[in-house]
PDB file of N, CA and C in Angstrom:
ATOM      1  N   UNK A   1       0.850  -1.178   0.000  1.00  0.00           N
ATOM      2  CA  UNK A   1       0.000   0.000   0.000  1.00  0.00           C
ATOM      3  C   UNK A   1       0.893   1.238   0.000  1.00  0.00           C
ATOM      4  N   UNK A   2       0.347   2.471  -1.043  1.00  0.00           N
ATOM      5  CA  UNK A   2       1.304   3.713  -0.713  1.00  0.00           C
ATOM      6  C   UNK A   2       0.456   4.348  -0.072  1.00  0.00           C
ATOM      7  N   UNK A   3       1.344   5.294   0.599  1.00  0.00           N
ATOM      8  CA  UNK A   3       1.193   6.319   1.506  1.00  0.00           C
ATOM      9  C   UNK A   3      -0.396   7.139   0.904  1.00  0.00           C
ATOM     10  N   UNK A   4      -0.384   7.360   0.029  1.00  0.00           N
ATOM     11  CA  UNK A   4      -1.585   8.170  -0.634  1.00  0.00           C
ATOM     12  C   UNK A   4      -2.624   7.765  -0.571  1.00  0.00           C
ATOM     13  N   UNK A   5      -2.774   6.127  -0.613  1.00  0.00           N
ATOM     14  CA  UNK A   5      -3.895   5.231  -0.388  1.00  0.00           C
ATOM     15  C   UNK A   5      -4.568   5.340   0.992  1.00  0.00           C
ATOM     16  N   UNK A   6      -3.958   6.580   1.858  1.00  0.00           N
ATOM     17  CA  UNK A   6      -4.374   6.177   3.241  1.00  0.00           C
ATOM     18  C   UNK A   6      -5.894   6.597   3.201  1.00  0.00           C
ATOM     19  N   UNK A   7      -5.293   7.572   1.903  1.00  0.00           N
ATOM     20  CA  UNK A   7      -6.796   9.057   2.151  1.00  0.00           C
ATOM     21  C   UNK A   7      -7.953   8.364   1.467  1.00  0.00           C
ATOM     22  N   UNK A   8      -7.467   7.372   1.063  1.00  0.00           N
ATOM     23  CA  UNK A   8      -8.829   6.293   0.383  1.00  0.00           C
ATOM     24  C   UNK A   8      -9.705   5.530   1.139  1.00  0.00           C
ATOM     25  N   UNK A   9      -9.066   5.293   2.476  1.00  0.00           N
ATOM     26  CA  UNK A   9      -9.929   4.647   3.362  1.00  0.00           C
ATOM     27  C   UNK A   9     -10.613   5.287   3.934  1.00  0.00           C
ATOM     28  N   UNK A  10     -12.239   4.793   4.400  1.00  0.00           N
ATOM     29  CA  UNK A  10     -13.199   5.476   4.660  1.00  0.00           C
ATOM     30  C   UNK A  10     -12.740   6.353   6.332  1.00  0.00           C
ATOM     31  N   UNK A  11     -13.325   7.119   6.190  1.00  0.00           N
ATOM     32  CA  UNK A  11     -13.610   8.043   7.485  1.00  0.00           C
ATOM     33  C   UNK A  11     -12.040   8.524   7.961  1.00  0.00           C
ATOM     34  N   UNK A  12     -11.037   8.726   6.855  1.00  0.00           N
ATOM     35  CA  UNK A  12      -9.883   9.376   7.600  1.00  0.00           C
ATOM     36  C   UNK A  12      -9.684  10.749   7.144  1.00  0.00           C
ATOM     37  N   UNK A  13      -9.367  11.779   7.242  1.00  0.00           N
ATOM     38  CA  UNK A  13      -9.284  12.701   6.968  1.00  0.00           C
ATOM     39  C   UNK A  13      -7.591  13.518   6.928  1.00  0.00           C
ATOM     40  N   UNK A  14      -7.287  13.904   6.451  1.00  0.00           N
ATOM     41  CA  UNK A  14      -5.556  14.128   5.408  1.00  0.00           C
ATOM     42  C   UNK A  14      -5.565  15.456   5.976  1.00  0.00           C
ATOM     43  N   UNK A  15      -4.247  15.843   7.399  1.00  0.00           N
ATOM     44  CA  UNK A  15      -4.265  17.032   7.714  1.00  0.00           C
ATOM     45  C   UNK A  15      -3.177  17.506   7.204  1.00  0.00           C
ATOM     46  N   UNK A  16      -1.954  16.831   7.049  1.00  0.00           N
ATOM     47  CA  UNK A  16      -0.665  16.932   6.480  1.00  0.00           C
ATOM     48  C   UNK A  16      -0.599  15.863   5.190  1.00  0.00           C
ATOM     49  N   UNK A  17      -0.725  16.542   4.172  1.00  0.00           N
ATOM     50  CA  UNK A  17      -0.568  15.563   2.807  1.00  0.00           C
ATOM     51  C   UNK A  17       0.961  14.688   3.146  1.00  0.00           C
ATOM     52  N   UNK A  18       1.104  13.354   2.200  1.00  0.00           N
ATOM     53  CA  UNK A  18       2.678  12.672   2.209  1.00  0.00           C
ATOM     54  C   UNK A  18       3.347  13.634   1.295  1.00  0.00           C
ATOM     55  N   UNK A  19       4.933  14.194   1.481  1.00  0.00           N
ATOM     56  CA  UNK A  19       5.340  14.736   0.679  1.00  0.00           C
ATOM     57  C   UNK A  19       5.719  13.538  -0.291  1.00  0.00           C
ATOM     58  N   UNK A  20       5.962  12.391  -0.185  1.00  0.00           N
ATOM     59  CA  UNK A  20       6.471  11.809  -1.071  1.00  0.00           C
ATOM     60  C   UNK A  20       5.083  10.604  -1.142  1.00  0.00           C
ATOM     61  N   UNK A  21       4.045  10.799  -2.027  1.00  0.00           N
ATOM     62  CA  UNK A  21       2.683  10.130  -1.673  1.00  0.00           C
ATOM     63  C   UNK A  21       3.052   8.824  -2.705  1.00  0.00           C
ATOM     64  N   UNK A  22       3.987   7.930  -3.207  1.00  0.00           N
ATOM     65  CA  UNK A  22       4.001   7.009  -4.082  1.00  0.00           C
ATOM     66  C   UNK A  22       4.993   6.094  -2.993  1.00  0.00           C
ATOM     67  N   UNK A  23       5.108   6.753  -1.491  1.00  0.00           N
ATOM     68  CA  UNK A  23       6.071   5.595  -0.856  1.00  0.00           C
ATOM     69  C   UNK A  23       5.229   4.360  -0.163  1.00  0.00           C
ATOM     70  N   UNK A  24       5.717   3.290  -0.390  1.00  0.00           N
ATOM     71  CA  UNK A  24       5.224   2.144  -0.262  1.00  0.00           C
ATOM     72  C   UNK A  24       4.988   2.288   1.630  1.00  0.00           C
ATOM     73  N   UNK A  25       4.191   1.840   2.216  1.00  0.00           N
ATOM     74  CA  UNK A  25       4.214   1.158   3.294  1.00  0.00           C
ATOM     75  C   UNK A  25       4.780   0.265   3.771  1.00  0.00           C
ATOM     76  N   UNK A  26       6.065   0.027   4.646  1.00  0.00           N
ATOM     77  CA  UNK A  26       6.603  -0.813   5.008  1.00  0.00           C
ATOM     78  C   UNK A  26       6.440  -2.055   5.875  1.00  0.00           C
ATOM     79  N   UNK A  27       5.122  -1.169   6.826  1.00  0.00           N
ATOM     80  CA  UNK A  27       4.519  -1.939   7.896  1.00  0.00           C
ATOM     81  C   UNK A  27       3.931  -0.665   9.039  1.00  0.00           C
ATOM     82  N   UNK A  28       3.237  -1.451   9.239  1.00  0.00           N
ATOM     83  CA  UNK A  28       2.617  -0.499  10.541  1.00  0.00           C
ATOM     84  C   UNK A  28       2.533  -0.945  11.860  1.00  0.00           C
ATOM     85  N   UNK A  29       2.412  -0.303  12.679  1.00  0.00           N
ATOM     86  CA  UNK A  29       2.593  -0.348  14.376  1.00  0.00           C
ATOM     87  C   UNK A  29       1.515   0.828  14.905  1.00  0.00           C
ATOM     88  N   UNK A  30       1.018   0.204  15.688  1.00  0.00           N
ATOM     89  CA  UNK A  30       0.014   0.911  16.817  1.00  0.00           C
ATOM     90  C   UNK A  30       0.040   0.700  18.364  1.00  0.00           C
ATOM     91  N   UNK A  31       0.802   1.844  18.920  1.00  0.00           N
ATOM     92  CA  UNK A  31       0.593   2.528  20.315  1.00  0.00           C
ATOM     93  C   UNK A  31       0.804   3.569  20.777  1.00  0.00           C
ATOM     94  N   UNK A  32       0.404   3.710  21.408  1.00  0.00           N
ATOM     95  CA  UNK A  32       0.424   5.707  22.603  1.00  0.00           C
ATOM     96  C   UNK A  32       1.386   5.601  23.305  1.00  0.00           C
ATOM     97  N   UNK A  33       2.416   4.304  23.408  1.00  0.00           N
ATOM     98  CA  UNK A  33       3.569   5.220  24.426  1.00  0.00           C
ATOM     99  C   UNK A  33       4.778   4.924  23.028  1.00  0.00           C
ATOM    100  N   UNK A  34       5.253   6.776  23.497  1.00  0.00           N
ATOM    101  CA  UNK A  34       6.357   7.083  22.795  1.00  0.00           C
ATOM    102  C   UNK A  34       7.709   6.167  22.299  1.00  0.00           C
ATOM    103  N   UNK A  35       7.979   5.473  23.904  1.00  0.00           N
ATOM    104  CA  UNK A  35       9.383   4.849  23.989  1.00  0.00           C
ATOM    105  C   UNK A  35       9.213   3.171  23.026  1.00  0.00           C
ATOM    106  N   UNK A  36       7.859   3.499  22.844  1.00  0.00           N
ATOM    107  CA  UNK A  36       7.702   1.555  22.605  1.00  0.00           C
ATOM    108  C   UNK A  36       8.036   1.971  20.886  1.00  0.00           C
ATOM    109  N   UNK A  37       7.364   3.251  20.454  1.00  0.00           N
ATOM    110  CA  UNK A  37       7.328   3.822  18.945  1.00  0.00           C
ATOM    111  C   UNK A  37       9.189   3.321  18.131  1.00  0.00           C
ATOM    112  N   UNK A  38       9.654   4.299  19.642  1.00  0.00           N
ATOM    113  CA  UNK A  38      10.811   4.656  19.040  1.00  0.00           C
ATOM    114  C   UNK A  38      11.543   3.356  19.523  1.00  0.00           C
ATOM    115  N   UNK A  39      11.770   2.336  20.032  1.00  0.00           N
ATOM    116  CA  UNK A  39      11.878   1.147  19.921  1.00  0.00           C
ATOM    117  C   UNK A  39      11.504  -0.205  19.118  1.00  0.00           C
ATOM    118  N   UNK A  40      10.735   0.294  18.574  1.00  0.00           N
ATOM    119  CA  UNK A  40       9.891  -1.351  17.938  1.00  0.00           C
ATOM    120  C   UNK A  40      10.138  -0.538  16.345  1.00  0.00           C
ATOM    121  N   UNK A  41       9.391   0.705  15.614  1.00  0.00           N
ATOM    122  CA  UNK A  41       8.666   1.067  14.239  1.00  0.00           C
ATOM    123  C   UNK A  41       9.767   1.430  13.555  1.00  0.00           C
ATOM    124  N   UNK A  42       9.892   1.449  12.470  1.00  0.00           N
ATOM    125  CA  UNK A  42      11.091   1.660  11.615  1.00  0.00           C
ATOM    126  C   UNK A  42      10.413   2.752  10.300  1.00  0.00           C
ATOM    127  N   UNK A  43      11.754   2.479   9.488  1.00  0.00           N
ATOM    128  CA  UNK A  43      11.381   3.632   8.649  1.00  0.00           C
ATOM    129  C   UNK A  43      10.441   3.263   7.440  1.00  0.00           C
ATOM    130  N   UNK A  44       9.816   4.197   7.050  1.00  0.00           N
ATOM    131  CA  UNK A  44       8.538   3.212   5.981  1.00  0.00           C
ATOM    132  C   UNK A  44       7.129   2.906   6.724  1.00  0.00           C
ATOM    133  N   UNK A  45       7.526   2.594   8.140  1.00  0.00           N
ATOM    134  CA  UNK A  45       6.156   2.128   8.573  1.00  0.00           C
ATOM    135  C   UNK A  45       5.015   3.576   9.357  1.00  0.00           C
ATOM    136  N   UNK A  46       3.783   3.194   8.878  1.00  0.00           N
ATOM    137  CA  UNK A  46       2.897   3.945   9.533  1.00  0.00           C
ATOM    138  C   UNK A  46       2.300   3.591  10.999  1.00  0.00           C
ATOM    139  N   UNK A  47       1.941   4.591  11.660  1.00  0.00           N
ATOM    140  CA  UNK A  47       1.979   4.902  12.881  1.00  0.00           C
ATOM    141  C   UNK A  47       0.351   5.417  13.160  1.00  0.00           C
ATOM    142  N   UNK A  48      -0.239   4.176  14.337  1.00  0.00           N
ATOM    143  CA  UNK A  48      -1.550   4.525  14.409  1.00  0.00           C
ATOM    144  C   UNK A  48      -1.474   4.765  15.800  1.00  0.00           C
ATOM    145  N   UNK A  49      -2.096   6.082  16.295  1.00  0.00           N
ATOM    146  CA  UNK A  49      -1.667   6.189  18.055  1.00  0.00           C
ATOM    147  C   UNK A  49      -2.832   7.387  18.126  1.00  0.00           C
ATOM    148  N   UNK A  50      -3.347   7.714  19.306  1.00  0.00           N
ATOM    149  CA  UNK A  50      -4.459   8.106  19.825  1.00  0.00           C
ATOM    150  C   UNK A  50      -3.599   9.433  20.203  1.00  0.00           C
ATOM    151  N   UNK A  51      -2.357   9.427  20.632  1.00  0.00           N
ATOM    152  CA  UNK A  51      -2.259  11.020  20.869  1.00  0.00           C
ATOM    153  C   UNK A  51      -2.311  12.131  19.748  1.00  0.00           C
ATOM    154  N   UNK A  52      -1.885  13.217  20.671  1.00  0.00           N
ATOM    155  CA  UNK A  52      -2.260  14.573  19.337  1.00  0.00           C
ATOM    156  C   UNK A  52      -1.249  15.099  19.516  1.00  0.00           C
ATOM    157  N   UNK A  53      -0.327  15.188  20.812  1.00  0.00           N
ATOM    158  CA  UNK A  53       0.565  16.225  20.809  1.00  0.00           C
ATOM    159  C   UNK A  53       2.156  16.312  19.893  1.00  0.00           C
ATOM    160  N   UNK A  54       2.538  17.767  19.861  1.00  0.00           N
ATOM    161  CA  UNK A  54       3.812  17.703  19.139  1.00  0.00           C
ATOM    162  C   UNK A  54       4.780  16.406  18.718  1.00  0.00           C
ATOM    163  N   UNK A  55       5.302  15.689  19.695  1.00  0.00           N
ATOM    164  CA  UNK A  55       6.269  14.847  20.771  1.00  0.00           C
ATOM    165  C   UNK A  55       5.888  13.831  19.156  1.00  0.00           C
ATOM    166  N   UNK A  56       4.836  13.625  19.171  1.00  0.00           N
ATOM    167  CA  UNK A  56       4.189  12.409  18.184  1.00  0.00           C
ATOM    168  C   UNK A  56       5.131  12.759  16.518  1.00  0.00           C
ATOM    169  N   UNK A  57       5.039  13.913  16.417  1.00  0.00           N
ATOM    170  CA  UNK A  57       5.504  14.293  14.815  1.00  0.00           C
ATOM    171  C   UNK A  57       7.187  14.190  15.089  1.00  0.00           C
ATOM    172  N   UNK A  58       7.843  14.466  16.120  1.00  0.00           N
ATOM    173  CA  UNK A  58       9.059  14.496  16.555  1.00  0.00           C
ATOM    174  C   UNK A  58       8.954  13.144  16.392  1.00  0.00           C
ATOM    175  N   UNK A  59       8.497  12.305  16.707  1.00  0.00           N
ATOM    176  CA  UNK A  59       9.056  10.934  17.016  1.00  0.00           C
ATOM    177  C   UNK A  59       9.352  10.150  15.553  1.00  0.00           C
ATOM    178  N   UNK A  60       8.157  10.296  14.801  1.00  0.00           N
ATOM    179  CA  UNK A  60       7.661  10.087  13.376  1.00  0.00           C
ATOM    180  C   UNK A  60       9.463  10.458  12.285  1.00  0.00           C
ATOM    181  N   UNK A  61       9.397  11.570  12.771  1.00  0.00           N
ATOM    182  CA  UNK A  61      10.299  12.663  12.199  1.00  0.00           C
ATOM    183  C   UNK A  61      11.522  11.909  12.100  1.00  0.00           C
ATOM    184  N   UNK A  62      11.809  11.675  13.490  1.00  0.00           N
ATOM    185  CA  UNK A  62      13.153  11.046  13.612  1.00  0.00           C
ATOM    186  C   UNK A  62      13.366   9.741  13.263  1.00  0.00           C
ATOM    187  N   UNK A  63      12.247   8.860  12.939  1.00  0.00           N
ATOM    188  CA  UNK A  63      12.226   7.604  12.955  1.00  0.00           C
ATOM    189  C   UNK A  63      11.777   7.285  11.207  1.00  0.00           C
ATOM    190  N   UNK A  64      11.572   8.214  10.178  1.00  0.00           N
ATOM    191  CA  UNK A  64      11.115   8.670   9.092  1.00  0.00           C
ATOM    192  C   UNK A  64      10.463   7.550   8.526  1.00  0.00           C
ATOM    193  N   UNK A  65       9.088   7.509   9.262  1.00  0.00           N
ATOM    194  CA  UNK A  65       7.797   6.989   9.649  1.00  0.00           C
ATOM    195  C   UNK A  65       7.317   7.624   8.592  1.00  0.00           C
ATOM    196  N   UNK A  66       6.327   6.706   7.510  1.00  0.00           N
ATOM    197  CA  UNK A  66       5.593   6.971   6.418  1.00  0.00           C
ATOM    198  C   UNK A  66       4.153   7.908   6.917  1.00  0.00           C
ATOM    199  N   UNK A  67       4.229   8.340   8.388  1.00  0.00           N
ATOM    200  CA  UNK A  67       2.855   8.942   8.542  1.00  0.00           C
ATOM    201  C   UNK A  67       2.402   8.302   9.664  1.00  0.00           C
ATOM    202  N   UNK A  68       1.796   9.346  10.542  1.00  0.00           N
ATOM    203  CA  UNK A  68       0.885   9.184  11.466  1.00  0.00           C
ATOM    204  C   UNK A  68      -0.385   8.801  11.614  1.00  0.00           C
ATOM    205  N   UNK A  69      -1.194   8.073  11.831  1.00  0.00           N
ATOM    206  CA  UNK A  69      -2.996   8.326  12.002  1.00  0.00           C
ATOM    207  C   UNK A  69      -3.290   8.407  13.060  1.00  0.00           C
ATOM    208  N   UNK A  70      -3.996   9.151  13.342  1.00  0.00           N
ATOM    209  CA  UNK A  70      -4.519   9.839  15.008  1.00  0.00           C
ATOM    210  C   UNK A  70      -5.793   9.428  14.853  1.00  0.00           C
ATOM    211  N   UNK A  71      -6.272   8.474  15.883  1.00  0.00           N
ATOM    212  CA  UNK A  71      -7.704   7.464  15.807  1.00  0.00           C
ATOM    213  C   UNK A  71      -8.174   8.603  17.243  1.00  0.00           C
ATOM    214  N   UNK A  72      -9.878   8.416  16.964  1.00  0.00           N
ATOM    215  CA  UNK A  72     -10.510   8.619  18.399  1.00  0.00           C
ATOM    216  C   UNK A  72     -10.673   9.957  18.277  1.00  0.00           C
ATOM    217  N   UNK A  73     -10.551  10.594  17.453  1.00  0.00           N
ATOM    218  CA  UNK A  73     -10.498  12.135  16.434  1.00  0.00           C
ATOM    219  C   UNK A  73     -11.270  12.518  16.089  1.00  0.00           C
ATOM    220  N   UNK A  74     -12.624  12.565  17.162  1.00  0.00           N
ATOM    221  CA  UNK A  74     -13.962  12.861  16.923  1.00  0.00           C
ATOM    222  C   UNK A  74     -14.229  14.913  16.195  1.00  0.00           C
ATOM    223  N   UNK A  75     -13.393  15.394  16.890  1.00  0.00           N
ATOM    224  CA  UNK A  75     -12.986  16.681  16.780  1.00  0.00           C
ATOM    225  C   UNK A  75     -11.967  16.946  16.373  1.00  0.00           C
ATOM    226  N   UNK A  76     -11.751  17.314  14.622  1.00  0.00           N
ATOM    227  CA  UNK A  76     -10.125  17.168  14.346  1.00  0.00           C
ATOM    228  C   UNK A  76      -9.537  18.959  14.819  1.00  0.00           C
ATOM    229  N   UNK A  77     -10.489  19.666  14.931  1.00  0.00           N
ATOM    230  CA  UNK A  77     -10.080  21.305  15.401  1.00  0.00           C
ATOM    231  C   UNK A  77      -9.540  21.022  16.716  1.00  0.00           C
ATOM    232  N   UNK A  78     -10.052  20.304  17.670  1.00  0.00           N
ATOM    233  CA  UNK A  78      -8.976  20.088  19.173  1.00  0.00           C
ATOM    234  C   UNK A  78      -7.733  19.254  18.761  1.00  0.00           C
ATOM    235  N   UNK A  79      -7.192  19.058  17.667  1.00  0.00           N
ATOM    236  CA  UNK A  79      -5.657  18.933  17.826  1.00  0.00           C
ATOM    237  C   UNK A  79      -5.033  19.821  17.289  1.00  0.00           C
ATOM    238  N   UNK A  80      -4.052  19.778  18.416  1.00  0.00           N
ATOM    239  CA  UNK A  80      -3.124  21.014  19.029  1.00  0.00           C
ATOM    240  C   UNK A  80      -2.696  21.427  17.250  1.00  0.00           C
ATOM    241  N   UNK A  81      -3.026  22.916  17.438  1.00  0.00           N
ATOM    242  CA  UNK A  81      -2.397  23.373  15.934  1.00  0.00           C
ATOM    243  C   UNK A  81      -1.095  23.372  16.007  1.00  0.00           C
ATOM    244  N   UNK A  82      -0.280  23.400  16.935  1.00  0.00           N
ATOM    245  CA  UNK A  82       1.389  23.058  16.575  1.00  0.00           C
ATOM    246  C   UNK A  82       1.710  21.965  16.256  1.00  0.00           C
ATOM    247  N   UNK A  83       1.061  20.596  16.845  1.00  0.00           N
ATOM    248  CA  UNK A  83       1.012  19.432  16.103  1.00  0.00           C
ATOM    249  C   UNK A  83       1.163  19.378  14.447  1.00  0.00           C
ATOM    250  N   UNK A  84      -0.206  20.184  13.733  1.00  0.00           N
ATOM    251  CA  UNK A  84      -0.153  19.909  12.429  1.00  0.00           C
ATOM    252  C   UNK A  84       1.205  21.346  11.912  1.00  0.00           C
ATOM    253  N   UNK A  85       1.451  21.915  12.446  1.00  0.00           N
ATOM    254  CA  UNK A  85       2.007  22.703  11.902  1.00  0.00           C
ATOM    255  C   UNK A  85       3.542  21.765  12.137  1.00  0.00           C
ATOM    256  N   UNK A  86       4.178  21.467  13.365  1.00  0.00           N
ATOM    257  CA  UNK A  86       5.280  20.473  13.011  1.00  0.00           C
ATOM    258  C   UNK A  86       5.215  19.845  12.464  1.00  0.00           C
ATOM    259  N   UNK A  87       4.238  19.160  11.559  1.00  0.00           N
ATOM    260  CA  UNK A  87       4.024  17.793  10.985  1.00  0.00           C
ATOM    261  C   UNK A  87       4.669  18.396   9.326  1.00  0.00           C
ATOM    262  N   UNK A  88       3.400  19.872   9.199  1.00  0.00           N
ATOM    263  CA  UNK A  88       4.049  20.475   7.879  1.00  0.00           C
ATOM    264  C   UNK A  88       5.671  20.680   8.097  1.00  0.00           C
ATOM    265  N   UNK A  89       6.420  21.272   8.702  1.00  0.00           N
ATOM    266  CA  UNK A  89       7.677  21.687   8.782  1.00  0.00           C
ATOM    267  C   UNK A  89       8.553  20.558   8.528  1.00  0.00           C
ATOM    268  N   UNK A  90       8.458  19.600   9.575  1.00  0.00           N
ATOM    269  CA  UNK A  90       9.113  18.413   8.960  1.00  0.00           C
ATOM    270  C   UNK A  90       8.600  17.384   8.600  1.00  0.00           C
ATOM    271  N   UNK A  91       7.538  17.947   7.289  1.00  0.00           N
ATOM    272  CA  UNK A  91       7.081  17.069   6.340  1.00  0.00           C
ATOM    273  C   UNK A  91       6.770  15.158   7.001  1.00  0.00           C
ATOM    274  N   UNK A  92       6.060  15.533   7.555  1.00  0.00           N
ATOM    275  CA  UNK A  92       5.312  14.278   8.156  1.00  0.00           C
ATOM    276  C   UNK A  92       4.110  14.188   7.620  1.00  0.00           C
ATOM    277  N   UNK A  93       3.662  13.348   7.089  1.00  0.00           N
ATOM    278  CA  UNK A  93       2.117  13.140   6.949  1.00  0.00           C
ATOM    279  C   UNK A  93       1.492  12.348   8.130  1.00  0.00           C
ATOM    280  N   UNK A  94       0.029  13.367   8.110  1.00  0.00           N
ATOM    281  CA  UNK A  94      -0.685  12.865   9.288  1.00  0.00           C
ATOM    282  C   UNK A  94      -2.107  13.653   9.064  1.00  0.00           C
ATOM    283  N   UNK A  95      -2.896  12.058   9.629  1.00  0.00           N
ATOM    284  CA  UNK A  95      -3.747  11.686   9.426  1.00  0.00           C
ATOM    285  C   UNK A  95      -4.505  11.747  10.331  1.00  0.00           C
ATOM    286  N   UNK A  96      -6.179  11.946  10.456  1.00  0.00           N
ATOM    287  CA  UNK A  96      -6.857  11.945  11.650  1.00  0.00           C
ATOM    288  C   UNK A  96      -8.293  11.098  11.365  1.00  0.00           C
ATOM    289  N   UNK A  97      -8.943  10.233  12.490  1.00  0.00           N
ATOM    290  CA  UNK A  97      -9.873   9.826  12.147  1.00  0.00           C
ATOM    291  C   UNK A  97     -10.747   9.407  13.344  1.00  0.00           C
ATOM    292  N   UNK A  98     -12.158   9.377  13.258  1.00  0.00           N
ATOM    293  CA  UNK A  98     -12.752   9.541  14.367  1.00  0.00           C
ATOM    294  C   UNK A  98     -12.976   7.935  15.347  1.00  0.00           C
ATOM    295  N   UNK A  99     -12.435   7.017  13.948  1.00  0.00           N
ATOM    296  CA  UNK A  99     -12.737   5.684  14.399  1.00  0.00           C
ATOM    297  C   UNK A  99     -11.408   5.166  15.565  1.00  0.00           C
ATOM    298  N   UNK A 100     -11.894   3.407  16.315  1.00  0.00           N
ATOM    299  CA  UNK A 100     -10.734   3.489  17.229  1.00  0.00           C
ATOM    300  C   UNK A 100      -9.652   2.687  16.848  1.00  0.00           C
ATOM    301  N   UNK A 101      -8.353   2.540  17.159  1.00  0.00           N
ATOM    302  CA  UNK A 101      -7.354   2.170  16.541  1.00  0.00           C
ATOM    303  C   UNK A 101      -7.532   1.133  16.069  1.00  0.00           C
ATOM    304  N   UNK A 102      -8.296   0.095  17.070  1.00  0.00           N
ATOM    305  CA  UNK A 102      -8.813  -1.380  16.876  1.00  0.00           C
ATOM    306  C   UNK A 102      -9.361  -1.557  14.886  1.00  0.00           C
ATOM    307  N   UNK A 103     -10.317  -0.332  14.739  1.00  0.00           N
ATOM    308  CA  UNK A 103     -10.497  -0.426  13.730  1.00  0.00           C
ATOM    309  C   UNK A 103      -9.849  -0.203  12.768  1.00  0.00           C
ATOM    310  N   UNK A 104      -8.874   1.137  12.690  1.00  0.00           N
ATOM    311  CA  UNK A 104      -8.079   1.323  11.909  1.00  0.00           C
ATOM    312  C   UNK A 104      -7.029   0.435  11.452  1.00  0.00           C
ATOM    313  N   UNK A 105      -6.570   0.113  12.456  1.00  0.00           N
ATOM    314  CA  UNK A 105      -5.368  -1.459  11.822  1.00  0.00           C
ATOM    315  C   UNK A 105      -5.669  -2.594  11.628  1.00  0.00           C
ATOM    316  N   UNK A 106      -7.512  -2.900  11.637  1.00  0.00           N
ATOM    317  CA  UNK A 106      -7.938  -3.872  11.022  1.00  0.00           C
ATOM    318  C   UNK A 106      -8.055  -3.534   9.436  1.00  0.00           C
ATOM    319  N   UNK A 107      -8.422  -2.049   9.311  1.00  0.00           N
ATOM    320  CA  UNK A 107      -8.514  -1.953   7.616  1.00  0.00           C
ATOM    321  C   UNK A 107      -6.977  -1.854   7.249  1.00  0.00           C
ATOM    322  N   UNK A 108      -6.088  -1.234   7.575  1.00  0.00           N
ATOM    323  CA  UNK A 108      -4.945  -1.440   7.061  1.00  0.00           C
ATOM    324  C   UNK A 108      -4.159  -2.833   6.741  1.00  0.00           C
ATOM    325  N   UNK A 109      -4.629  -4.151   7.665  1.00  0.00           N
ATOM    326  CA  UNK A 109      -4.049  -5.113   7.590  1.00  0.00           C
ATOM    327  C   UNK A 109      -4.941  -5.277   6.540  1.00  0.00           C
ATOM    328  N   UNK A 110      -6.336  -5.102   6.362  1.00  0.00           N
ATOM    329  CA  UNK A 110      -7.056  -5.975   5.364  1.00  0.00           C
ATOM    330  C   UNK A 110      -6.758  -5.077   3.684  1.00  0.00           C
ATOM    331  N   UNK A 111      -5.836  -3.980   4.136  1.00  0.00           N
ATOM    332  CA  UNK A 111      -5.622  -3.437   2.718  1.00  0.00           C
ATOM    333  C   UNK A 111      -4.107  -3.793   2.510  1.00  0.00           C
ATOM    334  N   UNK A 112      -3.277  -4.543   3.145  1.00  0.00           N
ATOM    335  CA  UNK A 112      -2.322  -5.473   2.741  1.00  0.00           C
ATOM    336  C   UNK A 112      -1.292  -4.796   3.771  1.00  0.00           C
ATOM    337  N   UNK A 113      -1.126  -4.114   4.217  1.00  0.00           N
ATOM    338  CA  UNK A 113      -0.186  -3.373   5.561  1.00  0.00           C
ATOM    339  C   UNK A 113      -0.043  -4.677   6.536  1.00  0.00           C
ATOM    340  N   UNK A 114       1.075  -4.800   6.538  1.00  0.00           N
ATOM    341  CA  UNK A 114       1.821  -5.885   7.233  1.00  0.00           C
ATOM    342  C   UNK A 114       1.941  -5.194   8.659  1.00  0.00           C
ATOM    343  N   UNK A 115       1.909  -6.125   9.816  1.00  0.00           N
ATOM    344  CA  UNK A 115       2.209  -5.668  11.210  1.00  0.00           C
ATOM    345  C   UNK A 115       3.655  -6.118  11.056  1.00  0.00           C
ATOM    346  N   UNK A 116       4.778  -4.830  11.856  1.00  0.00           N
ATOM    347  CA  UNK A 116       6.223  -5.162  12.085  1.00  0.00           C
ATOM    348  C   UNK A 116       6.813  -6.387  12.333  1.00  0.00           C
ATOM    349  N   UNK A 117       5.875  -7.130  12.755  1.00  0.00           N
ATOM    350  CA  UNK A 117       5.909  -8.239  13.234  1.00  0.00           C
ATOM    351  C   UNK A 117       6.078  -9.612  11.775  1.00  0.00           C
ATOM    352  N   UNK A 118       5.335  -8.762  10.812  1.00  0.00           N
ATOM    353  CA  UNK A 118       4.891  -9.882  10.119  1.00  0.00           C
ATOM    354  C   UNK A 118       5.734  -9.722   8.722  1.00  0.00           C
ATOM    355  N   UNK A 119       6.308  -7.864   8.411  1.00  0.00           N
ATOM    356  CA  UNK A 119       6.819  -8.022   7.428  1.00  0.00           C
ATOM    357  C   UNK A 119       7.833  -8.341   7.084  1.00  0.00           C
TER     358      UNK A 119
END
């Protein structure tokens, strides 16, 4: 799956476009604590996690993570506008959606997104 395909799945909404939208998905990983991100996810893979704050695009950033999705995003105006604005600066794509992670990385596995585990 590329990066561009994210905006194809139902109910997500594209706050930071991919600058590079033809990069393949490497694999994906889903959790809310930081240290497990930057331990376990590699580069290529997308990132499904319930927080909103800055810290999240930093992590992405450094770990040059194909993109964020922010699940549970009933209200995409309550995330923190420095969030999307770091995300633009260092070109992170990120994603928001109101559904819960549970769901989201069931459609990603069923749209061929491998868990770290598996690719």
């Amino acid at each position: 799956m590329k990066i561009r395909e994210i905006t194809g799945l139902p109910d997500i909404t594209t706050l930071v476009p991919p600058q590079t939208p033809d990069q393949e998905i490497s694999g994906g990983y889903a959790s809310d604590l930081l240290s497990c991100v930057m331990a376990r996810a590699g580069a290529g893979n997308i990132w499904v996690t319930l927080q909103t704050h800055p810290n999240v695009v930093a992590v992405a950033s450094l770990l040059d993570l194909a993109g964020v999705i922010i699940t549970e995003c009933a209200d995409i105006a309550k995330i923190d506008a420095a969030t999307i604005e770091k995300a633009r600066t260092e070109n992170v794509a990120l994603f928001a959606t109101p559904l819960t992670t549970f769901t989201i990385v069931a459609r990603l596995a069923r749209a061929g997104v491998p868990g770290i585990d598996e690719g």
